[in-house]
PDB file of N, CA and C in Angstrom:
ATOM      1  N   UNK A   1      -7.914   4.110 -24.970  1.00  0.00           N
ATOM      2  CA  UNK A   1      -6.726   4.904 -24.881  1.00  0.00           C
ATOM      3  C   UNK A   1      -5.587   4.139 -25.556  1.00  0.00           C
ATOM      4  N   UNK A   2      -4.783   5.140 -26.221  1.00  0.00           N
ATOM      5  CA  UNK A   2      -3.541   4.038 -26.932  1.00  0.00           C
ATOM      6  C   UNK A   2      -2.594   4.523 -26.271  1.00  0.00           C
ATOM      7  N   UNK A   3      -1.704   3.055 -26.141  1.00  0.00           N
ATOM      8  CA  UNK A   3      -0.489   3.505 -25.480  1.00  0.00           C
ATOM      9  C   UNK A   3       0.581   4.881 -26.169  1.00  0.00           C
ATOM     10  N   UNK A   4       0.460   5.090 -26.994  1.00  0.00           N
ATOM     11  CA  UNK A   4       0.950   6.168 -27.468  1.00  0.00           C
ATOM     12  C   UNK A   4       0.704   7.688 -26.774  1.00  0.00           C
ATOM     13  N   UNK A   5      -0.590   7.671 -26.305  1.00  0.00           N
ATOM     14  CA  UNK A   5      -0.855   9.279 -25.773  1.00  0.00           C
ATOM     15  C   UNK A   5      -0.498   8.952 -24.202  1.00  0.00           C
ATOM     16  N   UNK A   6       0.184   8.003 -24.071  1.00  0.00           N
ATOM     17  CA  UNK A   6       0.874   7.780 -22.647  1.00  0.00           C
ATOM     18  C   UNK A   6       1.715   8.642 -22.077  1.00  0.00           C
ATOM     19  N   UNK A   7       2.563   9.362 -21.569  1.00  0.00           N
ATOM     20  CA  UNK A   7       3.419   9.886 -21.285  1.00  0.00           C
ATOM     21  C   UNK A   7       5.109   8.751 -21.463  1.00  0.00           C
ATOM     22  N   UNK A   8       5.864   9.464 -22.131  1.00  0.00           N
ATOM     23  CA  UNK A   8       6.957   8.515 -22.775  1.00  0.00           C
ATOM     24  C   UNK A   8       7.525   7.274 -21.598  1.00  0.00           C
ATOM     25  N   UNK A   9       7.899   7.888 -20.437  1.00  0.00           N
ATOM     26  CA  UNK A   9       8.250   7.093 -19.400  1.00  0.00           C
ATOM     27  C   UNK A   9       6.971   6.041 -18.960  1.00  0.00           C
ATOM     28  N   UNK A  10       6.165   5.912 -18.650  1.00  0.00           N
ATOM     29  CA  UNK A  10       5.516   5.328 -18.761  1.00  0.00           C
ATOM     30  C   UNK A  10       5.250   4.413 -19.890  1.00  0.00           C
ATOM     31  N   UNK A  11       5.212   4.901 -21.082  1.00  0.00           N
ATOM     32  CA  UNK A  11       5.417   4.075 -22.198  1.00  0.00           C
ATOM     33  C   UNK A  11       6.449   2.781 -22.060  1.00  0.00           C
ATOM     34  N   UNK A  12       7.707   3.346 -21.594  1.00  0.00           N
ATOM     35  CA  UNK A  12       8.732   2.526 -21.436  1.00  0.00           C
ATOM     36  C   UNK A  12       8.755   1.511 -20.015  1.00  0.00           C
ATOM     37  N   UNK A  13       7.856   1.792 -19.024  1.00  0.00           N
ATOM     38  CA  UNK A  13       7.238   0.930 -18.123  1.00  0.00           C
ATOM     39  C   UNK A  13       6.329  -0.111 -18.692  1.00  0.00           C
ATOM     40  N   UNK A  14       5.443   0.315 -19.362  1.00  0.00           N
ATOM     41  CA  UNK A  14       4.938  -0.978 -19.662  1.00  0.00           C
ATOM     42  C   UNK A  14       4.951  -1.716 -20.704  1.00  0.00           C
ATOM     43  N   UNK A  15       6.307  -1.291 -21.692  1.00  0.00           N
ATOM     44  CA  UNK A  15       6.403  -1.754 -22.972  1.00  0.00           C
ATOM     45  C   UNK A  15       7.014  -3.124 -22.473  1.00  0.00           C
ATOM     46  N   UNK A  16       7.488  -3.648 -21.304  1.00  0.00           N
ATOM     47  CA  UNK A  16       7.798  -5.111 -20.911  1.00  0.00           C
ATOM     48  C   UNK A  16       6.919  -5.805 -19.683  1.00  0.00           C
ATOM     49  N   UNK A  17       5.234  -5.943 -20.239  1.00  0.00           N
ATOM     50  CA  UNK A  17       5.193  -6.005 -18.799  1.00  0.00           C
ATOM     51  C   UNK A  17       5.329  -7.070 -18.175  1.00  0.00           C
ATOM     52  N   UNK A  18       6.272  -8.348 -18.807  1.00  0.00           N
ATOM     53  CA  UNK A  18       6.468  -9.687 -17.861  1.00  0.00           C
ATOM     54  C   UNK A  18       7.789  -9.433 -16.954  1.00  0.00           C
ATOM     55  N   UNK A  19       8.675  -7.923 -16.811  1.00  0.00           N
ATOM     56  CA  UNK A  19       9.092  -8.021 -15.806  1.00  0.00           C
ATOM     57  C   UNK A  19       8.594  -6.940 -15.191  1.00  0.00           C
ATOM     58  N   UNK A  20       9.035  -7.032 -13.825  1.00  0.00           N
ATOM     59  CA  UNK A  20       8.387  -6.404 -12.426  1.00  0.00           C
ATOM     60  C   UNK A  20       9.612  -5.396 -12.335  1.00  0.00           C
ATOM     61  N   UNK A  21       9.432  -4.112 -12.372  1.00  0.00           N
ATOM     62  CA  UNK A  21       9.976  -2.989 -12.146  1.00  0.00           C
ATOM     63  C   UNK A  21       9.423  -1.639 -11.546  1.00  0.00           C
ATOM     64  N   UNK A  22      10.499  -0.715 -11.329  1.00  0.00           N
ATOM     65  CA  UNK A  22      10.028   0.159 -10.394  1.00  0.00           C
ATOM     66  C   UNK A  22      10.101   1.676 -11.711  1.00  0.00           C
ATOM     67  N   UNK A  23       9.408   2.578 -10.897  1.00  0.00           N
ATOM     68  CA  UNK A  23       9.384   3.794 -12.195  1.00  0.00           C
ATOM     69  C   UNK A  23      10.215   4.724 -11.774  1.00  0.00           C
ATOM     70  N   UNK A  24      11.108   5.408 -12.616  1.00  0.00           N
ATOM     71  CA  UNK A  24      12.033   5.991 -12.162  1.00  0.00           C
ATOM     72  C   UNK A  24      11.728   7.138 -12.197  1.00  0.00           C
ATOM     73  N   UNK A  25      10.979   7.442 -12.373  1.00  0.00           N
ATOM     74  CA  UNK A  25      10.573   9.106 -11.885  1.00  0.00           C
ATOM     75  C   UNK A  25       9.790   9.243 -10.921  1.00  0.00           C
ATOM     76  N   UNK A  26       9.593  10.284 -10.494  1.00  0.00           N
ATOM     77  CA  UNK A  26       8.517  10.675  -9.395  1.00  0.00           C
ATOM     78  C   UNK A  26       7.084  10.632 -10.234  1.00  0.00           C
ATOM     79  N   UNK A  27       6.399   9.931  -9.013  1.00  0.00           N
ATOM     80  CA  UNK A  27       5.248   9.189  -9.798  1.00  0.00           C
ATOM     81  C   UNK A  27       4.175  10.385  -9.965  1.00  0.00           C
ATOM     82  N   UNK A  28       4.522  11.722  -9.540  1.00  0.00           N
ATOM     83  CA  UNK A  28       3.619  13.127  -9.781  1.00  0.00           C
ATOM     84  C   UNK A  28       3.629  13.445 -11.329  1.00  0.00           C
ATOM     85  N   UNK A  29       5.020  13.108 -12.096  1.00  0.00           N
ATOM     86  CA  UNK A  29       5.672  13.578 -12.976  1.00  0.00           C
ATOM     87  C   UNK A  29       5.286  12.611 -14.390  1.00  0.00           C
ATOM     88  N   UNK A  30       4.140  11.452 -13.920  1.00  0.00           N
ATOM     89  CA  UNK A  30       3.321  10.672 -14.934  1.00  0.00           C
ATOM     90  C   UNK A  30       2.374  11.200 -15.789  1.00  0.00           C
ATOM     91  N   UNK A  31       1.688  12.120 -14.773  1.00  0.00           N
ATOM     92  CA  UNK A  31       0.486  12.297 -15.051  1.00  0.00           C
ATOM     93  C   UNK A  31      -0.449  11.189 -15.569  1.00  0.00           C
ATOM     94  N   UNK A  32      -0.406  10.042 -14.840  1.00  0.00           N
ATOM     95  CA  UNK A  32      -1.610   9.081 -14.791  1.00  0.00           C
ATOM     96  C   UNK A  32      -2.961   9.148 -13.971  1.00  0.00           C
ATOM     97  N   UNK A  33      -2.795  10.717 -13.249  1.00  0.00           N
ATOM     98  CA  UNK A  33      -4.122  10.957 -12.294  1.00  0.00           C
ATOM     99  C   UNK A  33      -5.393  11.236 -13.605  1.00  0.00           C
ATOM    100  N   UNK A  34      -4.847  11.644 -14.819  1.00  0.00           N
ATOM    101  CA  UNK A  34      -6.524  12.036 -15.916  1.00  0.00           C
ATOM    102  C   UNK A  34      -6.921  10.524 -15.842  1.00  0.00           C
ATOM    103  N   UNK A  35      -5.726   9.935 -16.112  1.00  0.00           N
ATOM    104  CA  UNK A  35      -6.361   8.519 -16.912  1.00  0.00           C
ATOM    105  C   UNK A  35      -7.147   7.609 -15.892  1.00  0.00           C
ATOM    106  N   UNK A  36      -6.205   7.889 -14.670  1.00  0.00           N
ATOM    107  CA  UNK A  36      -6.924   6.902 -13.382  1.00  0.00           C
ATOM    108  C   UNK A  36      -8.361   7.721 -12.848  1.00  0.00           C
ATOM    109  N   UNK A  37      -8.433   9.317 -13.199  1.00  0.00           N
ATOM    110  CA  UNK A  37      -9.797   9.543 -12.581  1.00  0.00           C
ATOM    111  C   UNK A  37      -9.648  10.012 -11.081  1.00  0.00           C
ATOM    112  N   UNK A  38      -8.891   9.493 -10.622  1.00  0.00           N
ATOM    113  CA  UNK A  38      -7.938  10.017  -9.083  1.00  0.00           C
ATOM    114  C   UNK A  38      -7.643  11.577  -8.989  1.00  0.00           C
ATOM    115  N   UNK A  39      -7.560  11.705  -7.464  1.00  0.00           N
ATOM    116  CA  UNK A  39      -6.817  12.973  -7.040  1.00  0.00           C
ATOM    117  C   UNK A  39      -5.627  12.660  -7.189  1.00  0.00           C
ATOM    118  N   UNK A  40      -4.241  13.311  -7.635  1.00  0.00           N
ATOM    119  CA  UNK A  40      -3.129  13.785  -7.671  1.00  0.00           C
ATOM    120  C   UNK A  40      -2.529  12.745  -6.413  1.00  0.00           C
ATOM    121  N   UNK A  41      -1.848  12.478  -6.428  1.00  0.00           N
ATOM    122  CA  UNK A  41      -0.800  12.079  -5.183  1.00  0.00           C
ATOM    123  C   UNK A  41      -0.355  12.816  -4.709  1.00  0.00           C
ATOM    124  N   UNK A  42      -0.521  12.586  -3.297  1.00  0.00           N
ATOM    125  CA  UNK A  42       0.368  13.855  -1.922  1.00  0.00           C
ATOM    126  C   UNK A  42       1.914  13.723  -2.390  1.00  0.00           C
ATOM    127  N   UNK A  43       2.209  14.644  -1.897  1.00  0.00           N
ATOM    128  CA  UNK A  43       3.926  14.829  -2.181  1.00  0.00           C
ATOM    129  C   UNK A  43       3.827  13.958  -0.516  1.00  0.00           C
ATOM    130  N   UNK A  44       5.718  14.193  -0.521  1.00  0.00           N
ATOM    131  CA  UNK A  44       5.551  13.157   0.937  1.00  0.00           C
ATOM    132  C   UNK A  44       5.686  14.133   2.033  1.00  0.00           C
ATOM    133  N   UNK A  45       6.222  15.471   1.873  1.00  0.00           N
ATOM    134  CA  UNK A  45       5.705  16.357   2.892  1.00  0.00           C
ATOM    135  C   UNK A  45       4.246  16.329   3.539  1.00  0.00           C
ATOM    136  N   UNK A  46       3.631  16.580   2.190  1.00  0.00           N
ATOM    137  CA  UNK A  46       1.828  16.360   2.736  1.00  0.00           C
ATOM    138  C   UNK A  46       1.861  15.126   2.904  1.00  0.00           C
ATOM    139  N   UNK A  47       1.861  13.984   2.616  1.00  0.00           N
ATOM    140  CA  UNK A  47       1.825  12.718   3.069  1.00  0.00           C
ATOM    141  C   UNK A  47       1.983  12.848   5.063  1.00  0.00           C
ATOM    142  N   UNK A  48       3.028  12.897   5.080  1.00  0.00           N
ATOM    143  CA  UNK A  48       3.709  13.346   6.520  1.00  0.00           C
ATOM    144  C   UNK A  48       3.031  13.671   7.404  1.00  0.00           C
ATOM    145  N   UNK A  49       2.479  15.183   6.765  1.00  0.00           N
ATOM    146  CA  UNK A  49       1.371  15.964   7.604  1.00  0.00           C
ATOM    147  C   UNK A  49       0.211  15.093   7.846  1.00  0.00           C
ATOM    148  N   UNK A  50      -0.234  14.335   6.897  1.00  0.00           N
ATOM    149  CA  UNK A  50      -1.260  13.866   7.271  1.00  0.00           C
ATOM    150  C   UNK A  50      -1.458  12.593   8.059  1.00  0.00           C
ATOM    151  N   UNK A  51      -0.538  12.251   7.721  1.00  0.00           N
ATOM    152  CA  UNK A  51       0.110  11.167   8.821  1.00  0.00           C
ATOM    153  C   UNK A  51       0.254  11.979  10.722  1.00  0.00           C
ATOM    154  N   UNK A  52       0.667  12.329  10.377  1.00  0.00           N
ATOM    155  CA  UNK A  52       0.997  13.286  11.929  1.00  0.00           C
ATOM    156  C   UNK A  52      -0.635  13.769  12.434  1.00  0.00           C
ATOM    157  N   UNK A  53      -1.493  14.417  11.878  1.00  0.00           N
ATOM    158  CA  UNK A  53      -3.116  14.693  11.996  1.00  0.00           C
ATOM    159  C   UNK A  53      -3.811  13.451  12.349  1.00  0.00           C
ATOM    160  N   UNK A  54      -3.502  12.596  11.319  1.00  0.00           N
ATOM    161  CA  UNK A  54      -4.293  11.207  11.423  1.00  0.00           C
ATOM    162  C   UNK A  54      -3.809  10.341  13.173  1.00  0.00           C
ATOM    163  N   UNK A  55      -2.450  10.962  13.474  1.00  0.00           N
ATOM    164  CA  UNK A  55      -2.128  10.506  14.829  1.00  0.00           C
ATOM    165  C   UNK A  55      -2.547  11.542  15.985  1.00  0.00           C
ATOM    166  N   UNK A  56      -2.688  12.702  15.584  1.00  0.00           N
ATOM    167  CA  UNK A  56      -3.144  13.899  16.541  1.00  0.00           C
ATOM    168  C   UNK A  56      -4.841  13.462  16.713  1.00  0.00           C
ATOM    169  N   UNK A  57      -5.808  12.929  15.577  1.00  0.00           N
ATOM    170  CA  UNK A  57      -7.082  12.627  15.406  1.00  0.00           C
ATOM    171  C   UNK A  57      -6.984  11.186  16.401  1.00  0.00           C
ATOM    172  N   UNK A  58      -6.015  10.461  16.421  1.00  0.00           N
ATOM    173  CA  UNK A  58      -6.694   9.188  17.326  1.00  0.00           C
ATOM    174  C   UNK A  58      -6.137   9.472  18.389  1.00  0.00           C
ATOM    175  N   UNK A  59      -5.200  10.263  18.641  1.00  0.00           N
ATOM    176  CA  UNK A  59      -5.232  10.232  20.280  1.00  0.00           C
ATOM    177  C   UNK A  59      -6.206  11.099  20.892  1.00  0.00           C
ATOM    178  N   UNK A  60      -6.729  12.153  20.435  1.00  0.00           N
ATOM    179  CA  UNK A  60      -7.925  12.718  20.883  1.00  0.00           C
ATOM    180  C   UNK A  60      -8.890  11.842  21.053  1.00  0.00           C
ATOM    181  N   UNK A  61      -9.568  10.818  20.136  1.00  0.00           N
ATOM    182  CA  UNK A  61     -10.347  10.057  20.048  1.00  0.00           C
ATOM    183  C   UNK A  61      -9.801   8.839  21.383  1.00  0.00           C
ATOM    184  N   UNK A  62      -8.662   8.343  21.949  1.00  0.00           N
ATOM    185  CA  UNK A  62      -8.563   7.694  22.655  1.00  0.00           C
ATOM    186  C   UNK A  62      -8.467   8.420  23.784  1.00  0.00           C
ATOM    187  N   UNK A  63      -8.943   9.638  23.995  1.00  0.00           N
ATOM    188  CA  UNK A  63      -8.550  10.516  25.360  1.00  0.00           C
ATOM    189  C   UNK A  63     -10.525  10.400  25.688  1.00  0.00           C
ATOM    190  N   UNK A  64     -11.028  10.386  24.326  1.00  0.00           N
ATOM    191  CA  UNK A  64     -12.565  10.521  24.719  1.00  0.00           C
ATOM    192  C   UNK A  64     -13.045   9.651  24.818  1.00  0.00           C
ATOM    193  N   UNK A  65     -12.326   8.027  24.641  1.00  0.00           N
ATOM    194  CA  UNK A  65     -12.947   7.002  25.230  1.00  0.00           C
ATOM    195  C   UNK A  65     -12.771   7.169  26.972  1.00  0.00           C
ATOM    196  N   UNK A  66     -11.903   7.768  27.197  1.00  0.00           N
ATOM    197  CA  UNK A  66     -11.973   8.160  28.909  1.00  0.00           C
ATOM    198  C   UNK A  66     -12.895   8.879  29.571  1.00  0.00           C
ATOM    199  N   UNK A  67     -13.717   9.489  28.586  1.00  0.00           N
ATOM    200  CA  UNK A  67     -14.280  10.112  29.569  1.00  0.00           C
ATOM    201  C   UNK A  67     -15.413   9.719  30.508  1.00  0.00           C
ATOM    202  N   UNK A  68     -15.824  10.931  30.771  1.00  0.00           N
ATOM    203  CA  UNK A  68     -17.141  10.362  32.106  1.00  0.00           C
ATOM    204  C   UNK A  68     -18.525  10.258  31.081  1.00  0.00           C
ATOM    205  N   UNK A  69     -18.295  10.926  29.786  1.00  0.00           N
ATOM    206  CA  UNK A  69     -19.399  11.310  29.761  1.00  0.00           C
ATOM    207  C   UNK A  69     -19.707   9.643  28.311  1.00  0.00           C
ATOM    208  N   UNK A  70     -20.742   9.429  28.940  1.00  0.00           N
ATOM    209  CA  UNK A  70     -21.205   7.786  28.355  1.00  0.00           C
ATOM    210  C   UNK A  70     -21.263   8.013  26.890  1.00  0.00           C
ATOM    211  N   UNK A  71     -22.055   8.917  26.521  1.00  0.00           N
ATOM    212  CA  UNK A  71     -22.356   9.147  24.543  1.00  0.00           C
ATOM    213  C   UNK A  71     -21.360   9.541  24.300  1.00  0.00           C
ATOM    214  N   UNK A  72     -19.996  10.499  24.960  1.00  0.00           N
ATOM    215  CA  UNK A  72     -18.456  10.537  24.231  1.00  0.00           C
ATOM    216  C   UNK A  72     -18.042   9.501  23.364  1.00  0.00           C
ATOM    217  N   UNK A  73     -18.007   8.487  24.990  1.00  0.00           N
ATOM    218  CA  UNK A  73     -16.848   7.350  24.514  1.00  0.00           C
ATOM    219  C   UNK A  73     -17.798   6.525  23.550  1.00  0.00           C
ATOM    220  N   UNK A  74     -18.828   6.353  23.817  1.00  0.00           N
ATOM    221  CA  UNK A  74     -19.741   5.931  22.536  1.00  0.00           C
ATOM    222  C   UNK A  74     -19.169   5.947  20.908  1.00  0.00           C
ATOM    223  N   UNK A  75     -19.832   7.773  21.245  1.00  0.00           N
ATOM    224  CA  UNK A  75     -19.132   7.747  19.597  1.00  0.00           C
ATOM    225  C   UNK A  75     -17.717   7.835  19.254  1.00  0.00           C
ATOM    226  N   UNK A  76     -16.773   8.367  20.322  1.00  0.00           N
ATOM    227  CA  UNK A  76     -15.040   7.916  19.760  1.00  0.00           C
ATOM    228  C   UNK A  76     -15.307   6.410  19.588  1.00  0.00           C
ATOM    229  N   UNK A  77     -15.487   5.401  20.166  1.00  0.00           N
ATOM    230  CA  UNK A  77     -15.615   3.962  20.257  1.00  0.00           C
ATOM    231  C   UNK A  77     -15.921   3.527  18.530  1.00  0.00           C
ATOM    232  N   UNK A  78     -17.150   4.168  18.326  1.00  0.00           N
ATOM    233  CA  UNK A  78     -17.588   4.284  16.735  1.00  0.00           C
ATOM    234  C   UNK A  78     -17.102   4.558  16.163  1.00  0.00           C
ATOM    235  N   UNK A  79     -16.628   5.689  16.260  1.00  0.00           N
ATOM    236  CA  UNK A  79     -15.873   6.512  15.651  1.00  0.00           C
ATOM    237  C   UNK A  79     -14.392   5.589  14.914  1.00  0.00           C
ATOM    238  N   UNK A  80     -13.493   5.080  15.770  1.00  0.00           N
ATOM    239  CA  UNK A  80     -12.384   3.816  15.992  1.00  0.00           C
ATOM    240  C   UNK A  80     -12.578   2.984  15.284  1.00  0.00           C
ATOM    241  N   UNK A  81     -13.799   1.998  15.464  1.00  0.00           N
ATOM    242  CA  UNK A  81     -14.228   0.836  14.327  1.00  0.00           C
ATOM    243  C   UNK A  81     -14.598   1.431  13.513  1.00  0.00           C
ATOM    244  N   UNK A  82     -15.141   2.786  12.823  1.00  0.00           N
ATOM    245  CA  UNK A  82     -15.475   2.698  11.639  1.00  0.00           C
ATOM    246  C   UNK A  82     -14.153   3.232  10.579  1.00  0.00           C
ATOM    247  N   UNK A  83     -12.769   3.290  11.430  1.00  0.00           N
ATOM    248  CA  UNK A  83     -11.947   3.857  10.648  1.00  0.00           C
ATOM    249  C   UNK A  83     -10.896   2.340  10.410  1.00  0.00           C
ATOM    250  N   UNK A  84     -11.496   1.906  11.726  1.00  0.00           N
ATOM    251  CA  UNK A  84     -10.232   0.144  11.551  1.00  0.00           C
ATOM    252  C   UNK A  84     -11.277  -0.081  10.468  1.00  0.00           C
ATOM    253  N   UNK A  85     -12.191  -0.246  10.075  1.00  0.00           N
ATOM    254  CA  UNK A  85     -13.069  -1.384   9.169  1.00  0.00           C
ATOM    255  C   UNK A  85     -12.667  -0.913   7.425  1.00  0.00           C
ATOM    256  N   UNK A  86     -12.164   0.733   7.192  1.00  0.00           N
ATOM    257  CA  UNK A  86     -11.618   0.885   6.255  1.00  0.00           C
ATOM    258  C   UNK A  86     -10.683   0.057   5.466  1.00  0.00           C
TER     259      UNK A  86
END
């Protein structure tokens, strides 16, 4: 890929790259998701949401380590370490 079929702002990001800077646009507005192969970046609304789910998902999961029933808390238990080990 040549830096040329870059998108211009970007161009101008890494035309210095011995200093450390920030990009002044919204990083949706790159279009570096073809080049990286990646899904799109959440806006921060969806960010948010999923943040808020991801906290609605472990407190359920810490309500079913309570329970009575032994294979629940099992797999919430599993369930827990296999998301800390991410």
């Amino acid at each position: 890929m040549k830096i040329a079929d870059l998108e211009p702002s970007i161009q101008r990001l890494i035309s210095n790259r011995n200093t450390v800077s920030r990009y002044p646009e919204p990083i949706e507005d790159a279009g570096i998701e073809q080049y990286l192969g990646k899904q799109p970046l959440l806006s921060k609304e969806d960010s948010a949401k999923l943040e808020n789910l991801f906290r609605d998902a472990l407190m359920v999961l810490e309500e079913e380590l309570k329970s009575e029933d032994h294979e629940r808390r099992i797999k919430a238990a599993s369930e827990i370490l296999r998301l800390k080990s991410k």
